[in-house]
Protein backbone atom coordinates (compact mmCIF):
# COMPACT_ATOMS: atom_id res chain seq x y z
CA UNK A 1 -21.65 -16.93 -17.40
CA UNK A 2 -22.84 -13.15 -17.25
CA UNK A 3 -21.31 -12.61 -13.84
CA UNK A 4 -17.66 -14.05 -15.59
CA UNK A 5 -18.21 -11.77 -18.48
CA UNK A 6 -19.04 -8.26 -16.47
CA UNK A 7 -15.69 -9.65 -13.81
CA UNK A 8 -13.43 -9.76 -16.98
CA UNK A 9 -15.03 -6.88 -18.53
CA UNK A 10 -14.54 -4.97 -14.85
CA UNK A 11 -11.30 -5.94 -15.02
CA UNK A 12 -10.10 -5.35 -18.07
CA UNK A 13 -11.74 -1.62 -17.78
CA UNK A 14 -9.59 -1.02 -14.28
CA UNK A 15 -6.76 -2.63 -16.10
CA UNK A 16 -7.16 -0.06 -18.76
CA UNK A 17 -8.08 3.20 -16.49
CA UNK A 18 -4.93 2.29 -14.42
CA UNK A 19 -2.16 1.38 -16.32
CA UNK A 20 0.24 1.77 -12.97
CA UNK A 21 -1.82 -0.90 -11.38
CA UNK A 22 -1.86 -2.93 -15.43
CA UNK A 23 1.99 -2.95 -15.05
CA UNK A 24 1.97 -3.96 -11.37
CA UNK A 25 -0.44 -6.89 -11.84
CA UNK A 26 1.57 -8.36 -14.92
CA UNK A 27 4.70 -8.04 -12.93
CA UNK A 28 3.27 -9.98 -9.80
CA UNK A 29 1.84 -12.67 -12.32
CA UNK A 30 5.48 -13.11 -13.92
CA UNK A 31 7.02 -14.24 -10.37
CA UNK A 32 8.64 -17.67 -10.12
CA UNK A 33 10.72 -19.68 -8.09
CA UNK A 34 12.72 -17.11 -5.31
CA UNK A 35 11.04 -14.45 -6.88
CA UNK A 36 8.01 -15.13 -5.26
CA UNK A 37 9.78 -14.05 -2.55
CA UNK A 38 9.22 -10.16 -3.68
CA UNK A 39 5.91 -9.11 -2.11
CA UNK A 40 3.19 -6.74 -3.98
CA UNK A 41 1.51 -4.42 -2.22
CA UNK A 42 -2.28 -4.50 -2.75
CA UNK A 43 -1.90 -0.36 -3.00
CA UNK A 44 1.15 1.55 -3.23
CA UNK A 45 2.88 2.71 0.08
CA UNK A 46 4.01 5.91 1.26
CA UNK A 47 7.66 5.52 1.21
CA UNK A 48 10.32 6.31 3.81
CA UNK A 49 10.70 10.43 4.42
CA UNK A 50 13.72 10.30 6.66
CA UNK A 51 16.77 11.87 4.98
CA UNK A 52 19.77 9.76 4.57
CA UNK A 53 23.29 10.76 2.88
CA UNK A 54 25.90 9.98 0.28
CA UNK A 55 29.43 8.68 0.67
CA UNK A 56 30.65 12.34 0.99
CA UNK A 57 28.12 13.05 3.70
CA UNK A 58 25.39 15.07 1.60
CA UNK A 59 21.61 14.68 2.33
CA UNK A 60 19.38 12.24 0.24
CA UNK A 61 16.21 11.35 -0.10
CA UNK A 62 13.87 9.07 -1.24
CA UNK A 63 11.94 11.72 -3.16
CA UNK A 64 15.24 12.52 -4.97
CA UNK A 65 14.35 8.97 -7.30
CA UNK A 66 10.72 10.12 -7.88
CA UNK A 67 9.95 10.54 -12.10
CA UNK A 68 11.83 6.60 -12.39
CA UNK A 69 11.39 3.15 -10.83
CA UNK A 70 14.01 2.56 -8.41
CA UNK A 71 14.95 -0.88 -6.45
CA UNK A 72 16.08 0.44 -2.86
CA UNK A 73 18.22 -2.28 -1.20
CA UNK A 74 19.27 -1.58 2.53
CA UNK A 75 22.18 -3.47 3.37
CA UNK A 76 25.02 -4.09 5.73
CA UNK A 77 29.30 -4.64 5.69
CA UNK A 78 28.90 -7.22 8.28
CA UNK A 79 25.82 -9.10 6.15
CA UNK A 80 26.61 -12.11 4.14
CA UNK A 81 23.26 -12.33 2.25
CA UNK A 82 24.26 -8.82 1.00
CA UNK A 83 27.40 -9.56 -0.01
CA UNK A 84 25.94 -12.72 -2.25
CA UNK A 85 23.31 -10.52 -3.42
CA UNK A 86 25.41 -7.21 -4.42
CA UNK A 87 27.26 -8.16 -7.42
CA UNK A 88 23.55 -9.42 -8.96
CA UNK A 89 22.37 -5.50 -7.67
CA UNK A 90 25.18 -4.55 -10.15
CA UNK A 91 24.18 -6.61 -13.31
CA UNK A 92 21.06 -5.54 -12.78
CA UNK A 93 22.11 -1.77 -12.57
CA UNK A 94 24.54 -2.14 -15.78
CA UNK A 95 21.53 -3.49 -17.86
CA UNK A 96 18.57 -2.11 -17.09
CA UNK A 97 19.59 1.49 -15.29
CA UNK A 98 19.16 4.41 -16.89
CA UNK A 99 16.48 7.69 -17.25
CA UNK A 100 13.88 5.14 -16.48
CA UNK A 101 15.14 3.03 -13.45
CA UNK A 102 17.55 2.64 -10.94
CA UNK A 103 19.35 0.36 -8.25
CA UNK A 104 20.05 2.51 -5.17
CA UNK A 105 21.98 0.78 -2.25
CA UNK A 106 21.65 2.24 0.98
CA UNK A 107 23.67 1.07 3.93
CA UNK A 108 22.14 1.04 7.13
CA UNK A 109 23.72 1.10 10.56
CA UNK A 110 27.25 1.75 12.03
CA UNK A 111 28.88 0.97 8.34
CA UNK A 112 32.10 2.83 8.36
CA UNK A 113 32.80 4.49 4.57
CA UNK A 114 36.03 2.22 4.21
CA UNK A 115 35.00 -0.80 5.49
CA UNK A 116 31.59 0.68 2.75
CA UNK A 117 34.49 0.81 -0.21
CA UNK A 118 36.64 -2.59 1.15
CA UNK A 119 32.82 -4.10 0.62
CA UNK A 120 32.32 -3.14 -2.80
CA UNK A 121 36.18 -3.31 -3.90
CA UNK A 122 36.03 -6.97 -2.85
CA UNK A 123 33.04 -8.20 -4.54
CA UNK A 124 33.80 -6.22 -7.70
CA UNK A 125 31.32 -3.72 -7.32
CA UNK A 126 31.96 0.07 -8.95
CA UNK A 127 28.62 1.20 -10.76
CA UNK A 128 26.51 0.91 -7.34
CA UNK A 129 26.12 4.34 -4.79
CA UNK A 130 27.83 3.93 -1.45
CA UNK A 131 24.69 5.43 0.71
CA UNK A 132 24.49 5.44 4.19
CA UNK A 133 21.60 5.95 6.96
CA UNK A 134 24.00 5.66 9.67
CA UNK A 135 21.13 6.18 12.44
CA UNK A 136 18.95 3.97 10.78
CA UNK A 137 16.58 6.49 10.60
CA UNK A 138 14.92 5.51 6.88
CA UNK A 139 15.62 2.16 7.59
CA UNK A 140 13.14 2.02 10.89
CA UNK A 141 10.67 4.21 9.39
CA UNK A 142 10.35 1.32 6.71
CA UNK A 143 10.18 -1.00 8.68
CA UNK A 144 13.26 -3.04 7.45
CA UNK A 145 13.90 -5.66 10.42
CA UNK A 146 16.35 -7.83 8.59
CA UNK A 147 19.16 -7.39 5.72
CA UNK A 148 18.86 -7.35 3.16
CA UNK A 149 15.56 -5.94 2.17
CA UNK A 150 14.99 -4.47 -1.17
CA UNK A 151 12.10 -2.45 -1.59
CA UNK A 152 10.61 -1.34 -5.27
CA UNK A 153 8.89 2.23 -5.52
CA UNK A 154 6.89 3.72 -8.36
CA UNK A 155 7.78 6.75 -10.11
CA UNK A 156 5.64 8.56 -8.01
CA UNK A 157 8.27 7.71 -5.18
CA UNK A 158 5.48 4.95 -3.91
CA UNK A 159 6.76 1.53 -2.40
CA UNK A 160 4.27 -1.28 -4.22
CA UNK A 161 6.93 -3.96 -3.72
CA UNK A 162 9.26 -5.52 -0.68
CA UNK A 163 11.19 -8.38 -0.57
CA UNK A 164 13.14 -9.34 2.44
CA UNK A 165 16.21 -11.61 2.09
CA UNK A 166 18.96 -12.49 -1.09
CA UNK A 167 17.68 -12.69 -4.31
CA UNK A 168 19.54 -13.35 -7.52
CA UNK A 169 18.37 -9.95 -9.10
CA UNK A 170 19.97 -10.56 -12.24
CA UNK A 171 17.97 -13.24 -13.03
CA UNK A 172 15.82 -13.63 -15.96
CA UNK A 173 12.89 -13.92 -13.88
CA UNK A 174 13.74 -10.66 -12.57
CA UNK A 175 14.13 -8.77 -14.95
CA UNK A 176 11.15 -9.41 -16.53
CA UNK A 177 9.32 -8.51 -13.53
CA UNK A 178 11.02 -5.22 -12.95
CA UNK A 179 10.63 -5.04 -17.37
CA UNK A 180 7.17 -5.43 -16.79
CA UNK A 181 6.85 -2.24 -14.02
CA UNK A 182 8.82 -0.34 -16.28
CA UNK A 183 7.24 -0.95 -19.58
CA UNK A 184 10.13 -2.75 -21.17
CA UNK A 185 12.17 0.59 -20.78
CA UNK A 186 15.67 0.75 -19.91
């Protein structure tokens, strides 16, 4: 019984000392059904460094969304998953964006900017950025071996989430989970 009590006490005190790792332990509990798909890291993650760019052609980076929580999904023109799972990107965006998170779409691969526009003009999506890491630069120093992958980082431009595959991101489920990193902000 003493050992229970100094564990919840322990916890409770890292809980408290940490509330980054408070918000990212309450999120992981909140995961059901496909959303247990979306994978916590036991530590945050260095995120990707490579430089991608904006539909114009300007240079982005990762460290551009640090100071918010951003949802990074890497996705393709020619990837049906993606195109399921765009227009729930979009919800999400319209809802919960703002000063304290972010959706951020980046395509990766040969993705031409029209057949890019085509993509979104289709599927009804206009509040989304057209990205692009044409080499796939970002996307192979992250590791993303399938489409789509969504990754979560911290504001401190940390990834501490990853889930590979479509998800309906405008669930309810989902939101509270991302509600829960964010502290009910958006």
């Amino acid at each position: 019984m003493k050992k229970l009590a100094l564990a919840i006490l322990y916890t409770a005190g890292v809980a408290l000392a940490n509330p980054a790792l408070a918000d990212v332990q309450s999120a992981s509990a909140l995961r059901e059904g496909e959303m247990k798909k979306l994978v916590f890291h036991p530590a945050p993650k260095p995120a990707g460094t490579e430089r991608f760019i904006d539909f114009e052609g300007n240079p982005k980076a990762l460290s551009d969304l640090e100071g918010k929580w951003a949802l990074v999904n890497f996705w393709a023109t020619w990837c049906a998953p993606c195109r399921e799972e765009m227009p729930a990107l979009s919800a999400l965006q319209k809802d919960m964006g703002g000063d304290s998170f972010e959706v951020v779409t980046i395509a990766t691969g040969r993705n031409p900017p029209p057949a890019m526009q085509s993509f979104f003009d289709e599927i009804g999506v206009d509040n989304l950025p057209l990205n692009r890491d044409p080499k796939s630069k970002l996307a192979r120093q992250m590791a993303v071996l399938g489409l789509p992958v969504s990754v979560i980082l911290n504001p401190e431009g940390e990834e501490v989430a990853r889930l590979t595959g479509d998800v309906d991101w405008a669930s309810e489920n989902a939101r509270a989970v991302l509600a829960a990193l964010i502290g009910g902000e958006s």
